[in-house]
Protein backbone atom coordinates (compact mmCIF):
# COMPACT_ATOMS: atom_id res chain seq x y z
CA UNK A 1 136.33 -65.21 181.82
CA UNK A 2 137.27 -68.25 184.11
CA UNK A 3 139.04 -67.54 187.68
CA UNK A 4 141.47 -70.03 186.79
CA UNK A 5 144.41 -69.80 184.73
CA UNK A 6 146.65 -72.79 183.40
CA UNK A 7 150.57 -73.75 182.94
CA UNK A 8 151.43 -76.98 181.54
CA UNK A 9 150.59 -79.34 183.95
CA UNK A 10 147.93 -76.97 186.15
CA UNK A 11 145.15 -75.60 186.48
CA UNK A 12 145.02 -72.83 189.37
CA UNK A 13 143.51 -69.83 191.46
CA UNK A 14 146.05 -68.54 193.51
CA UNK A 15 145.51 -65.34 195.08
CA UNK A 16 147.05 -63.73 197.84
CA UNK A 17 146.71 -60.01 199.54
CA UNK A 18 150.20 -58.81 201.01
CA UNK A 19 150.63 -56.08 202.47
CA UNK A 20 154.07 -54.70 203.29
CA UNK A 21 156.00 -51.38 204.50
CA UNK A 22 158.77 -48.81 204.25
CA UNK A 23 161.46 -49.84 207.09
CA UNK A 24 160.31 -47.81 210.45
CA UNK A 25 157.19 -47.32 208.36
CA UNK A 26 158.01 -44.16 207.05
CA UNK A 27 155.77 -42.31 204.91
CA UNK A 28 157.45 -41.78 201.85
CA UNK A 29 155.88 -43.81 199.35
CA UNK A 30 154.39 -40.37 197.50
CA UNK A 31 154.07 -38.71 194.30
CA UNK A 32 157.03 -39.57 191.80
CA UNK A 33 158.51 -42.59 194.08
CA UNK A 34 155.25 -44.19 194.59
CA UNK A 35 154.78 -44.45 191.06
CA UNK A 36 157.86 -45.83 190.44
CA UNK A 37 157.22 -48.13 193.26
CA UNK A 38 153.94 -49.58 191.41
CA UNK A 39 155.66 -49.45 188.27
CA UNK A 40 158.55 -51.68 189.80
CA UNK A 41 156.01 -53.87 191.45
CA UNK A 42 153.85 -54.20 187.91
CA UNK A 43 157.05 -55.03 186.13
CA UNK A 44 158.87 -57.12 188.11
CA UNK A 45 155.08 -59.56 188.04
CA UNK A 46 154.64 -60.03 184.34
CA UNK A 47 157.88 -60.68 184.58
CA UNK A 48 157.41 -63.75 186.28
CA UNK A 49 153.85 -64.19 184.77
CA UNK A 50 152.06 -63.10 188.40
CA UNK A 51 149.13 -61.12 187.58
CA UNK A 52 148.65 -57.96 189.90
CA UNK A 53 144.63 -58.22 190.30
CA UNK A 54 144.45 -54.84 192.78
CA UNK A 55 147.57 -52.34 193.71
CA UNK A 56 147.70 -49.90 196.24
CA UNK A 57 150.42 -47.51 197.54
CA UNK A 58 149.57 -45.41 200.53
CA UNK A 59 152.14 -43.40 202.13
CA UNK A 60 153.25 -45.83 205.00
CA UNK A 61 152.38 -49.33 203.28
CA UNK A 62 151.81 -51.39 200.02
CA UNK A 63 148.58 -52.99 199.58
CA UNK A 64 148.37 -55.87 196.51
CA UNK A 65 146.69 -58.45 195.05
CA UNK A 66 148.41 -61.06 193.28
CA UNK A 67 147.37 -64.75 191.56
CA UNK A 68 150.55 -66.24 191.43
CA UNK A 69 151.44 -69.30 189.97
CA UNK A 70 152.06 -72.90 191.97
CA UNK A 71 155.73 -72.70 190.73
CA UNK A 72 156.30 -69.93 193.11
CA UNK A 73 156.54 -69.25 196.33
CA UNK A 74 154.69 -66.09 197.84
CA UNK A 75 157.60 -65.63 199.94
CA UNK A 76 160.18 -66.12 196.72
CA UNK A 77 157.94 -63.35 195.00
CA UNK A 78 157.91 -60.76 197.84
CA UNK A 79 161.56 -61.10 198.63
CA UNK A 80 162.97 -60.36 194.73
CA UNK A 81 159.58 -57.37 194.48
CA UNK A 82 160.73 -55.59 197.23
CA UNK A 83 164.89 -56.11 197.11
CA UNK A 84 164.47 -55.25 193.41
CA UNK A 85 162.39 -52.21 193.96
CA UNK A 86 164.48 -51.24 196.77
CA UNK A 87 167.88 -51.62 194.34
CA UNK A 88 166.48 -49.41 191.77
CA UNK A 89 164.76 -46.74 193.90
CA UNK A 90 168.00 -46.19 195.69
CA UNK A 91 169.53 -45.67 192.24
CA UNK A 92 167.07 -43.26 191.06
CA UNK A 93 166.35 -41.96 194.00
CA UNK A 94 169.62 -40.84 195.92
CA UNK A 95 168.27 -38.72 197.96
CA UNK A 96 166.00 -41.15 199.92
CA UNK A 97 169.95 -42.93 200.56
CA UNK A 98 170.99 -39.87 202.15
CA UNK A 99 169.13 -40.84 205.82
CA UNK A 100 171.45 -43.08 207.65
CA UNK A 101 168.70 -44.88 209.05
CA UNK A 102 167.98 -46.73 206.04
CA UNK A 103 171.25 -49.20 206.59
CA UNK A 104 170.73 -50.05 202.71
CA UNK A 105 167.32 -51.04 203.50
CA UNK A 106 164.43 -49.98 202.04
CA UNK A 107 161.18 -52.36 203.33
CA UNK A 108 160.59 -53.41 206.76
CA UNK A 109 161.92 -57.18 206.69
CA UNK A 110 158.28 -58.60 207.43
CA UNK A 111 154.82 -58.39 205.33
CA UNK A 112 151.55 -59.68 205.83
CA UNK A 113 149.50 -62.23 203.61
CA UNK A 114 146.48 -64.40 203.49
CA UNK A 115 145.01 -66.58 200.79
CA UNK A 116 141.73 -65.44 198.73
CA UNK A 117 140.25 -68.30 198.17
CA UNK A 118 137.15 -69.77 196.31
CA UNK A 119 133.35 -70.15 198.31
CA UNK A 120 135.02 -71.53 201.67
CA UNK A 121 131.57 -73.05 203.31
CA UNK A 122 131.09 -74.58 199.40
CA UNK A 123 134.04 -76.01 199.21
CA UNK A 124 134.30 -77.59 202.94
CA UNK A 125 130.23 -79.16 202.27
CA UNK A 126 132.11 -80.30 198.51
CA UNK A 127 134.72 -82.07 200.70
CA UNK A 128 132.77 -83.23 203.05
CA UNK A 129 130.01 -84.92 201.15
CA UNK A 130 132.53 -86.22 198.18
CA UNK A 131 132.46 -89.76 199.90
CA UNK A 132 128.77 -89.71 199.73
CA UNK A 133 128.44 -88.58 196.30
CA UNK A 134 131.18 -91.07 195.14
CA UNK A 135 129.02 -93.97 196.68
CA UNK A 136 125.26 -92.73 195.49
CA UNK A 137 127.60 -92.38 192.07
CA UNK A 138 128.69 -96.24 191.73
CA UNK A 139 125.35 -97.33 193.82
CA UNK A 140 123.71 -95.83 190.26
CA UNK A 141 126.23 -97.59 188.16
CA UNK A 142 125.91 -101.05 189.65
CA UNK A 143 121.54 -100.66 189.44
CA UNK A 144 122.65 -99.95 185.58
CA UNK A 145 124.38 -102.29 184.44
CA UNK A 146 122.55 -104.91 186.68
């Protein structure tokens, strides 16, 4: 199976680990609302066609790994994951409401991301050397066709 997927005009490998937590990082992503918390996060994705590649819920934080398409932004993604997980736990979850310090508020406002990305020290020599290749490659062509 390729790395890359396609859209209509694209072909892409966009992956991204984010990592984000409970506001005051609170550990109370356990048992029953941590699964609805990954169940959230895996429905709200193939919703908008972003494939969750890894998932992790520890007590304080979320851990993921998501390939998600050009169209979107990572920070579009985040924002409607965790203020539509947050909407939904509240509602099945009214207890977690009850502690005023919560100010509606589920997820700390921040996360963290960075890219996973192809070979990087392939890629830079690819970029690098392109210009030579591209010359050796007509060089060959003009020898040729004489």
């Amino acid at each position: 199976m390729s790395k890359f997927r396609k859209s209509s005009h694209v072909v892409y490998h966009c992956l991204y680990h984010i990592v984000w937590c409970p506001k005051y990082r609170y550990r109370v992503l356990n048992g029953m609302i941590a699964n609805f918390v990954e169940k959230g996060i895996r429905k709200i994705c193939s919703w908008k066609n972003v494939v969750v590649v890894e998932l992790s819920i520890m007590p304080d934080h979320v851990h993921v790994i998501l390939d998600i398409p050009p169209k979107y932004s990572v920070a579009y993604i985040i924002g409607m994951t965790k203020g539509k997980v947050a909407i939904k736990l509240f509602k099945n979850f009214p207890k977690v409401r009850l502690k005023t310090y919560w100010g509606n508020h589920f997820w700390s406002r921040g996360y963290c991301v960075s890219t996973i990305g192809l070979d990087e020290d392939k890629i830079r020599k690819y970029v690098k050397y392109q210009e030579d290749n591209d010359k050796q490659e007509e060089q060959s062509q003009k020898e040729f066709n004489f």
